[in-house]
C-alpha atoms as a PDB file:
ATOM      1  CA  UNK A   1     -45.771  13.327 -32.156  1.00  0.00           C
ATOM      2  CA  UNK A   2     -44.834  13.171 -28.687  1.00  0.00           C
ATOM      3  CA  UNK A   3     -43.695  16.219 -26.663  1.00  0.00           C
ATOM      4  CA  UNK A   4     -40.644  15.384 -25.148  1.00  0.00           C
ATOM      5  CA  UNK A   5     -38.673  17.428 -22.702  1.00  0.00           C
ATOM      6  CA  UNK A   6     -34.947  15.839 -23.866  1.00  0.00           C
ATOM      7  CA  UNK A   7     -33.763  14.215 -26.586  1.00  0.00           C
ATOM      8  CA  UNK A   8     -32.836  11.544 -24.285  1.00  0.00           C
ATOM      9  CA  UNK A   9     -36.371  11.336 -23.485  1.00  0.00           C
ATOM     10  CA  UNK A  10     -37.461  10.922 -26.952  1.00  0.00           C
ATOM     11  CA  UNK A  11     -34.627   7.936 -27.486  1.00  0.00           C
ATOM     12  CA  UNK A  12     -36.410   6.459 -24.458  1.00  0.00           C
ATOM     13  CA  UNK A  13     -39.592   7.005 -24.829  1.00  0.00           C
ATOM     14  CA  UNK A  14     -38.981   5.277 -28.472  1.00  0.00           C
ATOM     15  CA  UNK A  15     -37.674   2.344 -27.424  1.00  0.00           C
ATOM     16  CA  UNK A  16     -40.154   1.216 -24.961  1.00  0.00           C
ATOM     17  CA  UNK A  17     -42.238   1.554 -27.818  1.00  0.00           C
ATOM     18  CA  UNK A  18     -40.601  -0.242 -30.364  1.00  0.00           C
ATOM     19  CA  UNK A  19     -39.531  -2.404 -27.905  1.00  0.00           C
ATOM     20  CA  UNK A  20     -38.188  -5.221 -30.557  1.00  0.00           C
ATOM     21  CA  UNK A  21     -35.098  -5.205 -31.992  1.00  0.00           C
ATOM     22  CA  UNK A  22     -31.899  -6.513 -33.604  1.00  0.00           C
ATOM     23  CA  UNK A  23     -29.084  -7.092 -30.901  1.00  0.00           C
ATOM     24  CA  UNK A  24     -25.457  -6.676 -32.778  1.00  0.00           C
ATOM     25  CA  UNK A  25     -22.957  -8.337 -31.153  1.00  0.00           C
ATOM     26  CA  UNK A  26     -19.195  -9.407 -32.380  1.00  0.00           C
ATOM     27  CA  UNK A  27     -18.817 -12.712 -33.356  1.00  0.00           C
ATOM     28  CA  UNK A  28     -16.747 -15.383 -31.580  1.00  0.00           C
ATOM     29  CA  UNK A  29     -13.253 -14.189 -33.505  1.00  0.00           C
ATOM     30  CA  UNK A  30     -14.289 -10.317 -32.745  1.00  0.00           C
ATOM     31  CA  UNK A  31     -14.453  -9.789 -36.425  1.00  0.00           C
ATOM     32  CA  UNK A  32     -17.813 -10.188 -37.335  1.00  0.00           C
ATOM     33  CA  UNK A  33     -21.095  -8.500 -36.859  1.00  0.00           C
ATOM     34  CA  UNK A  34     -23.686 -10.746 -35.870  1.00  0.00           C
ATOM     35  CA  UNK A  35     -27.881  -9.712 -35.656  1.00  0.00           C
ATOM     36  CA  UNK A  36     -30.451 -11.421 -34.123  1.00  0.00           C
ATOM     37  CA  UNK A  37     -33.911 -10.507 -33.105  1.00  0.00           C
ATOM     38  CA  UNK A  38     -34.706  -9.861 -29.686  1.00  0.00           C
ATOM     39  CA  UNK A  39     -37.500  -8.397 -26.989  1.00  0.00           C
ATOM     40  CA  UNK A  40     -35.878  -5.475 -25.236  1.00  0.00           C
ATOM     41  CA  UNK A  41     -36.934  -4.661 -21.804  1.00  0.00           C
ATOM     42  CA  UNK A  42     -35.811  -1.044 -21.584  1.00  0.00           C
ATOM     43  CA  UNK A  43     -35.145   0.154 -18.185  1.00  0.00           C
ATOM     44  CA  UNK A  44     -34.109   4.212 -17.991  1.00  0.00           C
ATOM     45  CA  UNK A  45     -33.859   4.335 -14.220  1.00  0.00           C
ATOM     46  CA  UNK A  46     -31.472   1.619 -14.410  1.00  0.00           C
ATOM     47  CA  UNK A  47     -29.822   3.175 -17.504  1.00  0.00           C
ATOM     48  CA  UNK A  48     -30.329  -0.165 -18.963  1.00  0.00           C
ATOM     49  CA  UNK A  49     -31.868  -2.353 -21.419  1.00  0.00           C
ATOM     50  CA  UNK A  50     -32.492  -6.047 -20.539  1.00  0.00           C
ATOM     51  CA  UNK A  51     -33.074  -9.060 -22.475  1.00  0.00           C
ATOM     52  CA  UNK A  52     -33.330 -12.513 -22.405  1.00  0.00           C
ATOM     53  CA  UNK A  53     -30.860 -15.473 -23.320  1.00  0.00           C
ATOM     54  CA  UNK A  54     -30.053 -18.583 -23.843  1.00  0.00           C
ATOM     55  CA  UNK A  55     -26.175 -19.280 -22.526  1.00  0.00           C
ATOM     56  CA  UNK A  56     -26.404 -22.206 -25.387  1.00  0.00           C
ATOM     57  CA  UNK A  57     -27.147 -19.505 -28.475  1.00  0.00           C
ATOM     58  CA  UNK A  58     -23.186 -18.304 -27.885  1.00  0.00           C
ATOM     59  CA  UNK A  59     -24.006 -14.796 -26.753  1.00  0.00           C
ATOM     60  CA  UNK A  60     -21.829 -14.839 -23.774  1.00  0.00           C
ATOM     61  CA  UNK A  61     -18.595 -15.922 -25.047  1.00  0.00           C
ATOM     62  CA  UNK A  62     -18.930 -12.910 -27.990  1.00  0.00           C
ATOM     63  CA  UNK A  63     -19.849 -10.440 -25.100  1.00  0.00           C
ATOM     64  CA  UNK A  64     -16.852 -12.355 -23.595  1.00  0.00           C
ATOM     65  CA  UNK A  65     -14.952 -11.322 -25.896  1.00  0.00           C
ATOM     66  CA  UNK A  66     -16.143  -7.657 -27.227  1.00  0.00           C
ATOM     67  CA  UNK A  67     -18.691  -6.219 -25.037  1.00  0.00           C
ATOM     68  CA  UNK A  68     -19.586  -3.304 -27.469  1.00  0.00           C
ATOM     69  CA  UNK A  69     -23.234  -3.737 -29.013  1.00  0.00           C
ATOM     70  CA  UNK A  70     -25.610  -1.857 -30.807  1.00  0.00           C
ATOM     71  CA  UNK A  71     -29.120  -2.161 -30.886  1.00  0.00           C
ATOM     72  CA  UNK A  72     -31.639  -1.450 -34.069  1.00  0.00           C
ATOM     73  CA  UNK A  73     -34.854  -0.761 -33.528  1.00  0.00           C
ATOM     74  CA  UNK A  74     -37.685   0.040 -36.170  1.00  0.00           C
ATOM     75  CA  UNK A  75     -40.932   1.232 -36.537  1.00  0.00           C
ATOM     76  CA  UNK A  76     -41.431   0.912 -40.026  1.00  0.00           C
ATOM     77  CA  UNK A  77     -45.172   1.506 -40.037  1.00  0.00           C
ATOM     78  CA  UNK A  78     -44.654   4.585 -37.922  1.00  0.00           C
ATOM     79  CA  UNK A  79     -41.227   5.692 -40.032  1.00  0.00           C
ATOM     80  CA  UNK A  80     -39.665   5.537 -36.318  1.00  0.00           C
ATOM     81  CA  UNK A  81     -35.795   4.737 -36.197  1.00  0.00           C
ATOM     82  CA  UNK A  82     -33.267   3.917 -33.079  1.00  0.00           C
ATOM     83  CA  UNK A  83     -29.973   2.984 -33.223  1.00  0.00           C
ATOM     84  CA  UNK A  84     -28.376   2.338 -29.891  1.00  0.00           C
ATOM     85  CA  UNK A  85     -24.259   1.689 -29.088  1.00  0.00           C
ATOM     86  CA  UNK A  86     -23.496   0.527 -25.523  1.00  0.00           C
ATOM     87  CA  UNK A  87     -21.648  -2.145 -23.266  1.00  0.00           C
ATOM     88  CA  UNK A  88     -23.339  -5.229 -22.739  1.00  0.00           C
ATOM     89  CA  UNK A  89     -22.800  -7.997 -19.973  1.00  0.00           C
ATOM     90  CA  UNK A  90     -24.145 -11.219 -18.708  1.00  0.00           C
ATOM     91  CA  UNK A  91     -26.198 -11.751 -15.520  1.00  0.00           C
ATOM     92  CA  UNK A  92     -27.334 -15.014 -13.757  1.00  0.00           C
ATOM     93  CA  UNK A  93     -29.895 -13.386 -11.558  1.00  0.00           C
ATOM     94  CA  UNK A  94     -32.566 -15.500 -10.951  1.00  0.00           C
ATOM     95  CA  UNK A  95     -34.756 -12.522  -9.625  1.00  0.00           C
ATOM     96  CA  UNK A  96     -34.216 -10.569 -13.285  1.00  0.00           C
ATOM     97  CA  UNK A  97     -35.407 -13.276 -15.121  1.00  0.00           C
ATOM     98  CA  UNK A  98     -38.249 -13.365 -13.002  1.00  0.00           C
ATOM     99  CA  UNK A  99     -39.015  -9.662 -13.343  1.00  0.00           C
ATOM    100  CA  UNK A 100     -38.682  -9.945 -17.009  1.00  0.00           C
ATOM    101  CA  UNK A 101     -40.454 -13.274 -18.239  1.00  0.00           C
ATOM    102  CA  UNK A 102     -43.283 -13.234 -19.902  1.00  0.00           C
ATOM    103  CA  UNK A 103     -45.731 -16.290 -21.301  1.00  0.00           C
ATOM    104  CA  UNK A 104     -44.183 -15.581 -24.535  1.00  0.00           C
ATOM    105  CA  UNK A 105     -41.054 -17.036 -23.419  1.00  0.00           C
ATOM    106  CA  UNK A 106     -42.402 -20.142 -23.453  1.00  0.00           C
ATOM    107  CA  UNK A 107     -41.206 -20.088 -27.178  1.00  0.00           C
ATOM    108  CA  UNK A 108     -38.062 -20.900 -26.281  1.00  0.00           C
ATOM    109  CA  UNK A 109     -37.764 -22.153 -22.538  1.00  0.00           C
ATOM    110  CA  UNK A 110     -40.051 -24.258 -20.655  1.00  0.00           C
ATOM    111  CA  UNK A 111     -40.152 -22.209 -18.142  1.00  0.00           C
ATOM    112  CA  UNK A 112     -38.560 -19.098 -16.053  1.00  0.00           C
ATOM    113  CA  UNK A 113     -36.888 -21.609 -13.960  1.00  0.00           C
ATOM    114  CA  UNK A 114     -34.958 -22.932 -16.848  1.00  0.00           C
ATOM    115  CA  UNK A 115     -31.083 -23.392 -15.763  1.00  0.00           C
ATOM    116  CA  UNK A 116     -30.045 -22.052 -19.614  1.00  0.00           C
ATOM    117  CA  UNK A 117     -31.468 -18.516 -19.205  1.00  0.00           C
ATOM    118  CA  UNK A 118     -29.193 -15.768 -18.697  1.00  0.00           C
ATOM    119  CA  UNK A 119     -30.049 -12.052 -17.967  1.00  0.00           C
ATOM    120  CA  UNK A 120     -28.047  -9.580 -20.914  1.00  0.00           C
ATOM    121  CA  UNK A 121     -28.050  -5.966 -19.555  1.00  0.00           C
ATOM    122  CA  UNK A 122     -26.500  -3.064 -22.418  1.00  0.00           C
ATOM    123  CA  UNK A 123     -25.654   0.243 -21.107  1.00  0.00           C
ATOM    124  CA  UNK A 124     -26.195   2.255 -23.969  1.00  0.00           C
ATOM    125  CA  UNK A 125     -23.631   5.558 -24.237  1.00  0.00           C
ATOM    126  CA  UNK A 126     -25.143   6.761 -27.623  1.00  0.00           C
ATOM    127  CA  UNK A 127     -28.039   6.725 -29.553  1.00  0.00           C
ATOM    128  CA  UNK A 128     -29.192   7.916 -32.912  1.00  0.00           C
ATOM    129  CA  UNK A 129     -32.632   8.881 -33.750  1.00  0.00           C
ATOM    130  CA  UNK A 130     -35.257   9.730 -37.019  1.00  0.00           C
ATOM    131  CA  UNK A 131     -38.235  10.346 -36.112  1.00  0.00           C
ATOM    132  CA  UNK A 132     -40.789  11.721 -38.599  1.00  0.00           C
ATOM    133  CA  UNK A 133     -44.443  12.639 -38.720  1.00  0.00           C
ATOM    134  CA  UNK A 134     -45.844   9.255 -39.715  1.00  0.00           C
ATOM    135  CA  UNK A 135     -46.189   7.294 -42.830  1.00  0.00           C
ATOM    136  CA  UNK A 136     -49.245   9.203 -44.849  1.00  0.00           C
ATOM    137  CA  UNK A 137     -47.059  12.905 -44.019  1.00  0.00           C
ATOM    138  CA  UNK A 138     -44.158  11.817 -45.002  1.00  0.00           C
ATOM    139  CA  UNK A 139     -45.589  10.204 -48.286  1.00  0.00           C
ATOM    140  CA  UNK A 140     -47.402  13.199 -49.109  1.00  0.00           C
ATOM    141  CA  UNK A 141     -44.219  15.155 -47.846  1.00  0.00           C
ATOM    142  CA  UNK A 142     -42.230  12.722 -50.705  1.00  0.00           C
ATOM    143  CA  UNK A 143     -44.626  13.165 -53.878  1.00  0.00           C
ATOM    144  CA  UNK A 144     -44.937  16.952 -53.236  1.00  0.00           C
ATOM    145  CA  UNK A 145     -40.663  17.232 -53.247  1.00  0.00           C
ATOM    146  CA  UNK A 146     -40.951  14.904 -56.609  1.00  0.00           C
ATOM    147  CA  UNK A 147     -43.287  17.444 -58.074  1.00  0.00           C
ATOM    148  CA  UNK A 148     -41.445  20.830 -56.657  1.00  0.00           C
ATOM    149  CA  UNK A 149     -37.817  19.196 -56.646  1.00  0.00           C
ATOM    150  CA  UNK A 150     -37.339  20.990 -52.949  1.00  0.00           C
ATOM    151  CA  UNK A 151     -35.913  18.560 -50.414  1.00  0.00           C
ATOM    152  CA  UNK A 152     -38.723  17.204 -48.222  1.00  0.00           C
ATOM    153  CA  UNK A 153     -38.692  17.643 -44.673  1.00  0.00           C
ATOM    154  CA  UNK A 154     -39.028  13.487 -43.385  1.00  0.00           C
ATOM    155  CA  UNK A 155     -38.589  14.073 -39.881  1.00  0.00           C
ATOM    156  CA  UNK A 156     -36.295  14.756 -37.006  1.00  0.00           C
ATOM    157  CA  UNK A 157     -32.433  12.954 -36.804  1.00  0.00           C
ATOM    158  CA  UNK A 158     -30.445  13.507 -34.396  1.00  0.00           C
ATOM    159  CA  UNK A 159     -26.927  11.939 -32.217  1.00  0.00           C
ATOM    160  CA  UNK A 160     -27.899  11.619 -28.536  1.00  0.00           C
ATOM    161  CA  UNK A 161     -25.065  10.546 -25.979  1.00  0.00           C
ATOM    162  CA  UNK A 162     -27.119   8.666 -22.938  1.00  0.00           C
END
């Protein structure tokens, strides 16, 4: 593991490795959750993670309408959690799509100049965190607390505001 000087740090420094994850947003009547998969671009010295958009998928109106998100990321391999709250907003900045494409995006735009793609930019207040020694220690960390019936140690959690 990582030594980290903050626990903001660590929520961080997690994310840019996780890097994918599932963007919550309200639905169009602000009643329902909604989850997609998306490519974070994670950002601490702007206190912000970016992504890209399509203004056609519907994303803007819900953000429209209720701009509170929260991001999941998981590193299931790595038994590596994140769960990030925050405001979100829509950009049309030309220059951050830019920045942030990558040939993947090809997947679903033609190119970076494509008139559809938006910029979404989450300001996250508060994050939540388990992080644990890796799959094979915490397995081994599991069968021994079957055996002994003492509560295994899995790992650090803990509430972080950002």
């Amino acid at each position: 593991m990582t030594h980290h000087a903050t626990d903001q740090d660590r929520v961080w420094s997690l994310i840019e490795d996780i890097r994918l994850c599932m963007f919550v947003s309200h639905d169009g009547s602000g009643d329902t959750l909604r989850a997609r998969p998306m490519d974070a671009h994670v950002a601490r010295d702007d206190d912000a993670i970016w992504f890209l958009s399509d203004a056609r998928a519907g994303k803007d109106d819900e953000i429209a309408i209720n701009d509170n998100v929260c991001l999941t990321f998981a590193d299931n391999a790595g038994y590596r959690y994140v769960s990030i709250t925050g405001a979100a907003n829509v950009v049309d900045d030309r220059r951050k799509i830019e920045e942030l494409w990558t040939p993947d995006n090809k997947a679903f735009w033609d190119s970076k100049d494509d008139p559809n793609i938006r910029v979404l930019r989450v300001r996250p207040t508060m994050a939540e965190f388990w992080d644990s020694p890796g799959k094979i220690v915490t397995m081994v960390k599991m069968a021994t607390a079957a055996v002994t019936g003492a509560k295994p140690e899995l790992g650090e959690n803990r509430k972080v505001p950002l």
